[in-house]
PDB file of N, CA and C in Angstrom:
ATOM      1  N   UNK A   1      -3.023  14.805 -16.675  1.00  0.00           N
ATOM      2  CA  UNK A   1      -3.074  13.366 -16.488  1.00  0.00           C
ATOM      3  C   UNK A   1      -4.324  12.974 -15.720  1.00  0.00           C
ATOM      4  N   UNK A   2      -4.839  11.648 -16.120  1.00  0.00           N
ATOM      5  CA  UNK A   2      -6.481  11.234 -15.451  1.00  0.00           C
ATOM      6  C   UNK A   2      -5.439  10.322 -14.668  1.00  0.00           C
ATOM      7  N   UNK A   3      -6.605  10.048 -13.173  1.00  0.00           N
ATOM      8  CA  UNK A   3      -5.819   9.517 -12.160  1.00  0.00           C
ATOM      9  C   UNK A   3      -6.726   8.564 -12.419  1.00  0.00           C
ATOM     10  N   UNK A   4      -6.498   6.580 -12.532  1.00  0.00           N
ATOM     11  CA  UNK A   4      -7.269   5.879 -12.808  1.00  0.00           C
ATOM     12  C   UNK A   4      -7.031   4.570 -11.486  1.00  0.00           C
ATOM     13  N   UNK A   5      -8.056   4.386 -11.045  1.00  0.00           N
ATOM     14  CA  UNK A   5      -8.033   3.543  -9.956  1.00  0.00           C
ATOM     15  C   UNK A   5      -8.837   1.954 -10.421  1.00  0.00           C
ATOM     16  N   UNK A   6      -8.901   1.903 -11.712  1.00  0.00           N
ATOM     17  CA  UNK A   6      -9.346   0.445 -11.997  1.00  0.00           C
ATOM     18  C   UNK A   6      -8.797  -0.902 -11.472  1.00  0.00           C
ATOM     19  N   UNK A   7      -7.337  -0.913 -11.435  1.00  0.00           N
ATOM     20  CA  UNK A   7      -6.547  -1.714 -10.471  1.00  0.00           C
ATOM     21  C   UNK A   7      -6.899  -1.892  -9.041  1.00  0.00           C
ATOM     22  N   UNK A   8      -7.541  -1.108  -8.637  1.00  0.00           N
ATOM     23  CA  UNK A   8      -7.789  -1.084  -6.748  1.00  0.00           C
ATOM     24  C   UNK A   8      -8.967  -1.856  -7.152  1.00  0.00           C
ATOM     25  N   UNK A   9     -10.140  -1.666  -8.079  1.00  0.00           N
ATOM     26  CA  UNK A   9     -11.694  -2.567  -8.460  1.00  0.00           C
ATOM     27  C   UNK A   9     -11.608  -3.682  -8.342  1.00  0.00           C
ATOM     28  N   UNK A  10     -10.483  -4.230  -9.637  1.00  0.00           N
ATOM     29  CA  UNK A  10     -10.194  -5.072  -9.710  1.00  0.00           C
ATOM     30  C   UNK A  10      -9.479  -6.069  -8.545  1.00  0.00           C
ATOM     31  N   UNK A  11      -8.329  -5.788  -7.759  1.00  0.00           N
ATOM     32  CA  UNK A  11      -8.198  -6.342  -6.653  1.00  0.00           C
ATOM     33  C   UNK A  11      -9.105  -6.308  -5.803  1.00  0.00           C
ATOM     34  N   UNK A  12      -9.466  -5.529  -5.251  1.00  0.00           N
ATOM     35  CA  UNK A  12     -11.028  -5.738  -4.350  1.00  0.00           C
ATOM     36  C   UNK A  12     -11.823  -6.897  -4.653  1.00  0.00           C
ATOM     37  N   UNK A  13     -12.265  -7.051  -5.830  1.00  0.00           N
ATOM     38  CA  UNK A  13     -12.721  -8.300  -6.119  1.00  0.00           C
ATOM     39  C   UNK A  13     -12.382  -9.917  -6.067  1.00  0.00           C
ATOM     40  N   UNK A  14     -10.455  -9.400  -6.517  1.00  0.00           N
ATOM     41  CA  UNK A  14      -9.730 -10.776  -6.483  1.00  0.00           C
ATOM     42  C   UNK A  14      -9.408 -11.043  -4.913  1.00  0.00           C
ATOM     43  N   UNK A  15      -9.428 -10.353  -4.029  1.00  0.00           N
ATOM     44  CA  UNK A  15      -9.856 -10.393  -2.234  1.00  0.00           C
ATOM     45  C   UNK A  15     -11.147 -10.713  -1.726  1.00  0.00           C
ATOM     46  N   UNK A  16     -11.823 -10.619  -2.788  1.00  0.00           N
ATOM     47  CA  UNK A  16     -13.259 -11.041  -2.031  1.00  0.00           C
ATOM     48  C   UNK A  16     -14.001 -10.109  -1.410  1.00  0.00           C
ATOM     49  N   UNK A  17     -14.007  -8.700  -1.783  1.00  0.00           N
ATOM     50  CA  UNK A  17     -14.168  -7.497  -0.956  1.00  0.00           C
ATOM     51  C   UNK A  17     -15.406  -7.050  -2.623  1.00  0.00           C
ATOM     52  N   UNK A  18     -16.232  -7.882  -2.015  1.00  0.00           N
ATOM     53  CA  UNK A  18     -17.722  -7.208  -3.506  1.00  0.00           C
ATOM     54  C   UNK A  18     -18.167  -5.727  -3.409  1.00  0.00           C
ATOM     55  N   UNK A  19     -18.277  -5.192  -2.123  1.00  0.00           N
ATOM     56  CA  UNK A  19     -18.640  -3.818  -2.244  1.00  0.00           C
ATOM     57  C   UNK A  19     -17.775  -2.646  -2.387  1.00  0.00           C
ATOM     58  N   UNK A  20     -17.579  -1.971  -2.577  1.00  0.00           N
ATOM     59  CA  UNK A  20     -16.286  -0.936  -2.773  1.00  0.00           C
ATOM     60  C   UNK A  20     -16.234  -0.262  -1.155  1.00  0.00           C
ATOM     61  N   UNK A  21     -17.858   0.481  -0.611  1.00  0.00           N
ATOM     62  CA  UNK A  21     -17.829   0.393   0.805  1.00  0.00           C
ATOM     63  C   UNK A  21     -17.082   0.124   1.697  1.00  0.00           C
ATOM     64  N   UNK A  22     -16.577  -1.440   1.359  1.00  0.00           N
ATOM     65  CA  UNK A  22     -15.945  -2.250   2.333  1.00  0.00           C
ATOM     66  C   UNK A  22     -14.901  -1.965   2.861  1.00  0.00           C
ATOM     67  N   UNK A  23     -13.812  -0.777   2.419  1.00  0.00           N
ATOM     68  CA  UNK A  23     -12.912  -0.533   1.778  1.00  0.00           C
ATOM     69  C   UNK A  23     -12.461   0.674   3.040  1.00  0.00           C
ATOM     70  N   UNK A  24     -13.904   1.426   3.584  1.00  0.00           N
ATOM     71  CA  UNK A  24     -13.707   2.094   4.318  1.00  0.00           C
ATOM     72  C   UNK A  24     -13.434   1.878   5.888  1.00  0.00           C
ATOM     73  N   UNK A  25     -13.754   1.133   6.230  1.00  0.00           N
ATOM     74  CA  UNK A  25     -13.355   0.366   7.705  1.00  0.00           C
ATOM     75  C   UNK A  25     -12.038  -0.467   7.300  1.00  0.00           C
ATOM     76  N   UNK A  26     -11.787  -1.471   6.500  1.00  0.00           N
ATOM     77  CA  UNK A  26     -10.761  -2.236   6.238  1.00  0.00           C
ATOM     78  C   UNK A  26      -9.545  -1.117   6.185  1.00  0.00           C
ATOM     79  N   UNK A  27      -9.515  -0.061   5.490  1.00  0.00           N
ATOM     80  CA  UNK A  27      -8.155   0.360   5.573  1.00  0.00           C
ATOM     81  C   UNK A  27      -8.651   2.041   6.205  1.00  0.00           C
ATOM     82  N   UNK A  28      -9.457   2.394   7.065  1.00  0.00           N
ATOM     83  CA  UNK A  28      -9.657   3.593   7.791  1.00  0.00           C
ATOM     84  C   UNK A  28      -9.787   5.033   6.814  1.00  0.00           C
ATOM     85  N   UNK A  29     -10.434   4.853   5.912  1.00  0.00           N
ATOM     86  CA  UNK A  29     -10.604   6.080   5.025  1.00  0.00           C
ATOM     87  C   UNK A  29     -11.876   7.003   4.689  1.00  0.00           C
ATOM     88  N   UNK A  30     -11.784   7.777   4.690  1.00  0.00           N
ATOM     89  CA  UNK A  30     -13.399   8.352   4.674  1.00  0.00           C
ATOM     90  C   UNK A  30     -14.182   7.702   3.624  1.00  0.00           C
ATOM     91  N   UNK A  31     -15.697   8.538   3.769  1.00  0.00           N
ATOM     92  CA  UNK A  31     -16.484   8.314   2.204  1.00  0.00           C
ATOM     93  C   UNK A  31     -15.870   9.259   1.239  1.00  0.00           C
ATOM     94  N   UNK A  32     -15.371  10.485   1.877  1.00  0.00           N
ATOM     95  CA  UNK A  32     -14.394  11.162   0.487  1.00  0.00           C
ATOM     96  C   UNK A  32     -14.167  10.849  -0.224  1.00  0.00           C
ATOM     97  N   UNK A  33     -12.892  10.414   0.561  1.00  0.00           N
ATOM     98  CA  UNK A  33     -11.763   9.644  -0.221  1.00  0.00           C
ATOM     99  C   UNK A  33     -12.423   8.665  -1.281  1.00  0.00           C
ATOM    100  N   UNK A  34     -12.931   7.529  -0.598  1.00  0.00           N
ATOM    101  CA  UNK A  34     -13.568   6.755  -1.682  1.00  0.00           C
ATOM    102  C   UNK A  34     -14.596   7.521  -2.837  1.00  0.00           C
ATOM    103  N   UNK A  35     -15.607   8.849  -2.537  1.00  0.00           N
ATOM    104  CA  UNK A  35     -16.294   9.541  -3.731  1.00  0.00           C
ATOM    105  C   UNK A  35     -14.869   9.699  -4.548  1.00  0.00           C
ATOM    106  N   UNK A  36     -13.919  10.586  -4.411  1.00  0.00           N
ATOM    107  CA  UNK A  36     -13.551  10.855  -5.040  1.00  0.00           C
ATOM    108  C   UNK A  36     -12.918  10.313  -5.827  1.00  0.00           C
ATOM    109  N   UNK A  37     -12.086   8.913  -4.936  1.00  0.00           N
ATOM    110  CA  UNK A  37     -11.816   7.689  -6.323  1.00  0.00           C
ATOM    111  C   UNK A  37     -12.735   7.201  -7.210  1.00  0.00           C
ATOM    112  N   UNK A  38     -13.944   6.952  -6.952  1.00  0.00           N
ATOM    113  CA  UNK A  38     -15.056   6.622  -8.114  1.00  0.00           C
ATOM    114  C   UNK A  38     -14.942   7.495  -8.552  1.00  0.00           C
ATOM    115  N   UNK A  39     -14.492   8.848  -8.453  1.00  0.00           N
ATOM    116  CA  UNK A  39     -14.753   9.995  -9.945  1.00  0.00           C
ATOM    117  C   UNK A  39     -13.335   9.802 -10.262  1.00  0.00           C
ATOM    118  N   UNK A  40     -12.317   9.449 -10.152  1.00  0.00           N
ATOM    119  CA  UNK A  40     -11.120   9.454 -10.863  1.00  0.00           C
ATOM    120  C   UNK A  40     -10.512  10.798 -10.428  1.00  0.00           C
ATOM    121  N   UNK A  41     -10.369  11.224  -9.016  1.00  0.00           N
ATOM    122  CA  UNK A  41      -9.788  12.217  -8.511  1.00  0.00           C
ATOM    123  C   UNK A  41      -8.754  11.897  -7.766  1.00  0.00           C
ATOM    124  N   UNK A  42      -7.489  12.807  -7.830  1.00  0.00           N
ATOM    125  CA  UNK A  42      -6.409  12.468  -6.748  1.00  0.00           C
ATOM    126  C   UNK A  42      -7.186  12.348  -5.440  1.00  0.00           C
ATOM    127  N   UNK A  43      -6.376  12.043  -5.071  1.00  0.00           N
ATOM    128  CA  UNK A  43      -6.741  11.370  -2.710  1.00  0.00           C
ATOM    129  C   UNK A  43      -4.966  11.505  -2.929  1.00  0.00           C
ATOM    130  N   UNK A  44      -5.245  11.492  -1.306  1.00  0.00           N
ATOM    131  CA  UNK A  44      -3.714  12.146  -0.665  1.00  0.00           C
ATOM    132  C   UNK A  44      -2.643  10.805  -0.549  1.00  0.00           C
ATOM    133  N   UNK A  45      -1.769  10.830  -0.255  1.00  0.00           N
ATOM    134  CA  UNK A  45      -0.932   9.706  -0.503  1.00  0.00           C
ATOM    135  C   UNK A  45      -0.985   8.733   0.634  1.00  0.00           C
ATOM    136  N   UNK A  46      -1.151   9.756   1.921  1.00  0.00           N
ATOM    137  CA  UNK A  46      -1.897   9.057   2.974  1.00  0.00           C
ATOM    138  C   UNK A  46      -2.717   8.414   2.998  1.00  0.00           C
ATOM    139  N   UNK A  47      -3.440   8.578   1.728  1.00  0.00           N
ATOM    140  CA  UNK A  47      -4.803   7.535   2.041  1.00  0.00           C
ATOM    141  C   UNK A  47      -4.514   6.404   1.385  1.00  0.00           C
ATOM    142  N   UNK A  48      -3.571   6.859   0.049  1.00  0.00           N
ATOM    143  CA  UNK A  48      -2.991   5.817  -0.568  1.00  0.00           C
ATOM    144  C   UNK A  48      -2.110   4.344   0.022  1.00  0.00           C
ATOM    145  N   UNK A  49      -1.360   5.281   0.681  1.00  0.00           N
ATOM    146  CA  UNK A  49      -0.949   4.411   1.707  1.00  0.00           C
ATOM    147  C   UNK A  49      -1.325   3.491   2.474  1.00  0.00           C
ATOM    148  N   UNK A  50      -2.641   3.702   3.255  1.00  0.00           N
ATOM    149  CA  UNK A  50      -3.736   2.994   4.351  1.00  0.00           C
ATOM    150  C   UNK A  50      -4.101   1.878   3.057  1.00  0.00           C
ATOM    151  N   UNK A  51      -4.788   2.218   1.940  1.00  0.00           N
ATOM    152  CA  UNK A  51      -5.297   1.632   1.286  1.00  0.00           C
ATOM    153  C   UNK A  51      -3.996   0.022   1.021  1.00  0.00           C
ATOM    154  N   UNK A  52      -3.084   0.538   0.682  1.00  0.00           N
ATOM    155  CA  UNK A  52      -2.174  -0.127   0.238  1.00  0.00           C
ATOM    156  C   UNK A  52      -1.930  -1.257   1.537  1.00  0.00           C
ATOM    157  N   UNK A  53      -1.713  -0.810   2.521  1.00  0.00           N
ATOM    158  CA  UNK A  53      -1.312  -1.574   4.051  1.00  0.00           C
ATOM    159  C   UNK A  53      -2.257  -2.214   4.721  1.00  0.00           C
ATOM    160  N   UNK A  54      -3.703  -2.009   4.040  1.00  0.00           N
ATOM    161  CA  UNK A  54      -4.869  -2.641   4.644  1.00  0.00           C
ATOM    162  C   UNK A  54      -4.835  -4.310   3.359  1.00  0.00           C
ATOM    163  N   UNK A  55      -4.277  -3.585   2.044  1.00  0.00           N
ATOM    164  CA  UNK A  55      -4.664  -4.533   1.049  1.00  0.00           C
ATOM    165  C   UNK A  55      -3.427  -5.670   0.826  1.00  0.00           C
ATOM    166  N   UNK A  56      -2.532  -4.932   1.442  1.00  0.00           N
ATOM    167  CA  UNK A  56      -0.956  -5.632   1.520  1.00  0.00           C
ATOM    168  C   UNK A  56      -0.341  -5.585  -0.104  1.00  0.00           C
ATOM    169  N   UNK A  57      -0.268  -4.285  -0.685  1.00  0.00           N
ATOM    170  CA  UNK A  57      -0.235  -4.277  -2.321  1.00  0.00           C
ATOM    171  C   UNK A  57       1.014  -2.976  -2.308  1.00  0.00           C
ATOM    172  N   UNK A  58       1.316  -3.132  -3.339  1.00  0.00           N
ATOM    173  CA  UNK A  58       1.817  -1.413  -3.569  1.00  0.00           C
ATOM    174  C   UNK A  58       0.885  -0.448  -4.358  1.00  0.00           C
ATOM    175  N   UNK A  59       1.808   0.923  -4.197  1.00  0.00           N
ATOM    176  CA  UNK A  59       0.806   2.082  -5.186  1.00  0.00           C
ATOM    177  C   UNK A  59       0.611   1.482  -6.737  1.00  0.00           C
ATOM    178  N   UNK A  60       1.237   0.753  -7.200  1.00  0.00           N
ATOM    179  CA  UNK A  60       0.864   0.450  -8.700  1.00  0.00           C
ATOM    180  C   UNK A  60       0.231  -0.334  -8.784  1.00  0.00           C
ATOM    181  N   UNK A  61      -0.191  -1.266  -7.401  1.00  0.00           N
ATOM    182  CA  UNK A  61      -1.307  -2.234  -7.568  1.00  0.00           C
ATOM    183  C   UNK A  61      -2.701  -1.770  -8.113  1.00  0.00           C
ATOM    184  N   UNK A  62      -2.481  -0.028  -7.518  1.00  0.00           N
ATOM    185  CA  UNK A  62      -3.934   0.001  -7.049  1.00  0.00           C
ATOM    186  C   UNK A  62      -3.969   1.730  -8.087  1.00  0.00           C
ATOM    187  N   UNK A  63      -3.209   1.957  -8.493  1.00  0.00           N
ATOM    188  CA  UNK A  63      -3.518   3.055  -9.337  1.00  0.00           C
ATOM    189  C   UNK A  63      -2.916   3.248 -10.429  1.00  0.00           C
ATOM    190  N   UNK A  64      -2.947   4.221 -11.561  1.00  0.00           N
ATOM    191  CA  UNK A  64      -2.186   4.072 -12.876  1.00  0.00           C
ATOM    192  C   UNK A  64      -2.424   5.789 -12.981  1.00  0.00           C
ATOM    193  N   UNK A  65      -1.284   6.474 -13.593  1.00  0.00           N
ATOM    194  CA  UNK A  65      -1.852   7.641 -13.886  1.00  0.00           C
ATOM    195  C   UNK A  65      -2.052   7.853 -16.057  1.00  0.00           C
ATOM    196  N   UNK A  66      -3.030   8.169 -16.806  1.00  0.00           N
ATOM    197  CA  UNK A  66      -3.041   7.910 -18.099  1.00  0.00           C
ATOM    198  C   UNK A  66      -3.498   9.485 -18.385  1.00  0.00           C
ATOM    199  N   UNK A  67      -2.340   9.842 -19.471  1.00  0.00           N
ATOM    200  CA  UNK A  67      -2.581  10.989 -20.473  1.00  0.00           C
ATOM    201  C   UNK A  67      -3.518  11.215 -21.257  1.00  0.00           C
ATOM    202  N   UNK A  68      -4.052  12.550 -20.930  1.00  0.00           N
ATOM    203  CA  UNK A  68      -5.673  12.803 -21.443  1.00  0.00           C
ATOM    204  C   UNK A  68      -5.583  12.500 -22.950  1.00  0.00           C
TER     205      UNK A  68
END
């Protein structure tokens, strides 16, 4: 399964949050974490989480998992 984070892009934008960057102070996450979501890599649920509680969303806001 590809881990697809187009949903998190997309809200970022509908928040007003233009850089993806932004993303790392707002909800406390490394540059990792964020490389590795631009490549479409799992991140830990923990981070998922922060992400989610910084954005006030759930996990399906912000991710989808799709069969290769």
């Amino acid at each position: 399964m590809n881990t697809n984070y187009r949903k998190l892009w997309i809200l970022l934008i509908e928040k007003g949050i233009k850089n993806k960057s932004d993303l790392i102070p707002l909800a406390g996450i490394s540059t990792n974490v964020l490389a590795k979501m631009n490549k479409g890599e799992y991140v830990s649920m923990e981070s998922l989480h922060k992400i989610c509680k910084a954005l006030k969303c759930d996990i399906g806001d912000i991710v989808t998992f799709e069969e290769k």
